[in-house]
Protein backbone atom coordinates (compact mmCIF):
# COMPACT_ATOMS: atom_id res chain seq x y z
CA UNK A 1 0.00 0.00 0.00
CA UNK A 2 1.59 3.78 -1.07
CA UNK A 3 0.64 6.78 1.47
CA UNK A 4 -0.59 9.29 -0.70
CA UNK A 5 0.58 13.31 0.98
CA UNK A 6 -2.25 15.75 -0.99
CA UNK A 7 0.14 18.86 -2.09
CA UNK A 8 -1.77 21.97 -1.46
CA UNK A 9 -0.41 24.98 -3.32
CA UNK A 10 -0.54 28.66 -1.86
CA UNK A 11 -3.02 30.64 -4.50
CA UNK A 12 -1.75 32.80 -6.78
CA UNK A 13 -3.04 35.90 -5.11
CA UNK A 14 -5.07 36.73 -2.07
CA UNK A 15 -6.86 40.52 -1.80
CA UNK A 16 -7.63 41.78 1.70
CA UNK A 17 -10.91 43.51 2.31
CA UNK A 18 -9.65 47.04 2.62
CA UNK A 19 -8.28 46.57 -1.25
CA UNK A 20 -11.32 45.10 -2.63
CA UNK A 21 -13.53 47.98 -1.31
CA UNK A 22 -10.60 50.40 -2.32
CA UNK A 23 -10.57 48.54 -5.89
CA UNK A 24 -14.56 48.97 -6.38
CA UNK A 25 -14.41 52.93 -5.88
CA UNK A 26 -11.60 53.36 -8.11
CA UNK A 27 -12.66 50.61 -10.89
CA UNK A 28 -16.19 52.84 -10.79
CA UNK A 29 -14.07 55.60 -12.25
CA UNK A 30 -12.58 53.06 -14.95
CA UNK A 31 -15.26 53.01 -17.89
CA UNK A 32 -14.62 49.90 -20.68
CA UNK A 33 -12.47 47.95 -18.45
CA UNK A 34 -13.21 45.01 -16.06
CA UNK A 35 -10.83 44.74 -13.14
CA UNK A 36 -7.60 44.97 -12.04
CA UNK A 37 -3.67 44.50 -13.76
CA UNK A 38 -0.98 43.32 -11.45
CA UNK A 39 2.06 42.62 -13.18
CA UNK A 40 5.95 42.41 -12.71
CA UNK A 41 7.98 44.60 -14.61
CA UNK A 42 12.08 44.35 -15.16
CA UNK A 43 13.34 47.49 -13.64
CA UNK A 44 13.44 49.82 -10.39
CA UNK A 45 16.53 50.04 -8.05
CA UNK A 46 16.11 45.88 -6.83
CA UNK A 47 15.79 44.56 -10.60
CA UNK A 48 11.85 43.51 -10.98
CA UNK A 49 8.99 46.55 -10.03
CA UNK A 50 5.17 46.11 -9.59
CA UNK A 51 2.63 47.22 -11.73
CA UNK A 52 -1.10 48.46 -10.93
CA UNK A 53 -3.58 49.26 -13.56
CA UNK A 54 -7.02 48.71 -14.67
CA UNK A 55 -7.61 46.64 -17.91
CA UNK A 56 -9.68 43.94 -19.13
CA UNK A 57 -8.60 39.94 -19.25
CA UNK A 58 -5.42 39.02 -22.22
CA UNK A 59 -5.09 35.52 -23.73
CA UNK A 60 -4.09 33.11 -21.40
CA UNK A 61 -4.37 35.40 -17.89
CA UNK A 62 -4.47 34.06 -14.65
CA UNK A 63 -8.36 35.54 -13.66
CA UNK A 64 -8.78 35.77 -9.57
CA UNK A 65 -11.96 36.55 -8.74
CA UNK A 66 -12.56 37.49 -5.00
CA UNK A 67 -14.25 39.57 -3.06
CA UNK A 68 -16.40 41.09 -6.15
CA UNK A 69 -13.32 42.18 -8.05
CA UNK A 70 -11.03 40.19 -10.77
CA UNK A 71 -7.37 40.40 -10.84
CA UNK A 72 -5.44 39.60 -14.21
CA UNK A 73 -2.40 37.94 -14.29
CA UNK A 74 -0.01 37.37 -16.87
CA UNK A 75 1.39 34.27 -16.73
CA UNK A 76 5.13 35.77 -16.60
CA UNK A 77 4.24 37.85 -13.88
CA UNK A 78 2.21 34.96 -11.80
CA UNK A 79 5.74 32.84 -11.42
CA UNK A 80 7.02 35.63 -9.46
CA UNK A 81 3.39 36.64 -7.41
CA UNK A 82 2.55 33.17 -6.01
CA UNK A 83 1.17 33.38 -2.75
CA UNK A 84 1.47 37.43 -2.71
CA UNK A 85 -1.34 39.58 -0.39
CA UNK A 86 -2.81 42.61 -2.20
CA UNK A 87 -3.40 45.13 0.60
CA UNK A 88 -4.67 48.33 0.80
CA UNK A 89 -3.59 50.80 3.66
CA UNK A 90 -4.22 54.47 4.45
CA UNK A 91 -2.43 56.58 6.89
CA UNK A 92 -0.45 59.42 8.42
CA UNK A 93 2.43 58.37 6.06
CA UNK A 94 0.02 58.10 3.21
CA UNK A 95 -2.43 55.69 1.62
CA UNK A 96 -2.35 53.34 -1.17
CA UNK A 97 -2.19 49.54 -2.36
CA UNK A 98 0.74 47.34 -0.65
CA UNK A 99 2.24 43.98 -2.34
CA UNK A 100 3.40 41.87 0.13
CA UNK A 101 5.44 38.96 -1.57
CA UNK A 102 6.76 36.24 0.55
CA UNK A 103 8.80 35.46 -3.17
CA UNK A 104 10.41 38.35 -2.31
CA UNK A 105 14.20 38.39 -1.30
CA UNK A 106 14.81 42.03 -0.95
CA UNK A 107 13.55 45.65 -1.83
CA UNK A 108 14.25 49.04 -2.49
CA UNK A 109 13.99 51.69 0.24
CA UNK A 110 10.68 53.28 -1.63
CA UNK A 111 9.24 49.96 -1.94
CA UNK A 112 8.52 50.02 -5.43
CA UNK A 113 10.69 46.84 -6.39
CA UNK A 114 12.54 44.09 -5.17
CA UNK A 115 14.52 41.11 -6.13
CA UNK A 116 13.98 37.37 -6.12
C-alpha cells in the first residue's frame, strides 16, 4: 500500500478587504475595463517593479476573482506573485495599495521593487 501526501499549493493571489472595497471605488471611475492588472515589470533600483492598472482579461491570464473584483495575471508575472497579499492601507504616512510577496528576497527603500 503507497501513502498518498495531498500537495496543497498557496493561491496565486489573495486581496484583503480594505483593497477590494478600495478597488470597487476606483474601478467605478474606470469606464470599458473590467478589473484589475498586477504585473511584474524588469526594472526599479532591486531589478523587478510592480505594476497596478485597470484593464480587461489578455489571452491566457491568470483571472482571480474574489471579493467582487477580478485580478489579471499574466502568466510571466504569476511565477514571481505566487502566494502574494494585495493590501490596501491608508495613513499618516500616506495611503495606497501594498504587495506583500513572501517570493520576495529584498527591496528598495521606496518599496517600489525588489529582487527574487
Amino acid at each position: 500500500m503507497t501513502d498518498t501526501i495531498a500537495k496543497t499549493s498557496a493561491p496565486l493571489l489573495s486581496v484583503t478587504e480594505a483593497a477590494a472595497e478600495e478597488v470597487k471605488k476606483l474601478l467605478a471611475n474606470e469606464p470599458g475595463t473590467s478589473g484589475l492588472r498586477l504585473e511584474v515589470k524588469g526594472g526599479g533600483c532591486s531589478g523587478m517593479s510592480y505594476g497596478l492598472g485597470f484593464d480587461n482579461p489578455r489571452e491566457n491570464d491568470n483571472i482571480v476573482e474574489t471579493q467582487g473584483i477580478k485580478v489579471f495575471v499574466d502568466p510571466k508575472s504569476a511565477i514571481y506573485l505566487k502566494g502574494t497579499l494585495l493590501d490596501f492601507q491608508g495613513g499618516l504616512e500616506g495611503k495606497g495599495f501594498a504587495i506583500k510577496n513572501p517570493q520576495a528576497k529584498g527591496s528598495c527603500g521606496c518599496g517600489q521593487s525588489f529582487s527574487v
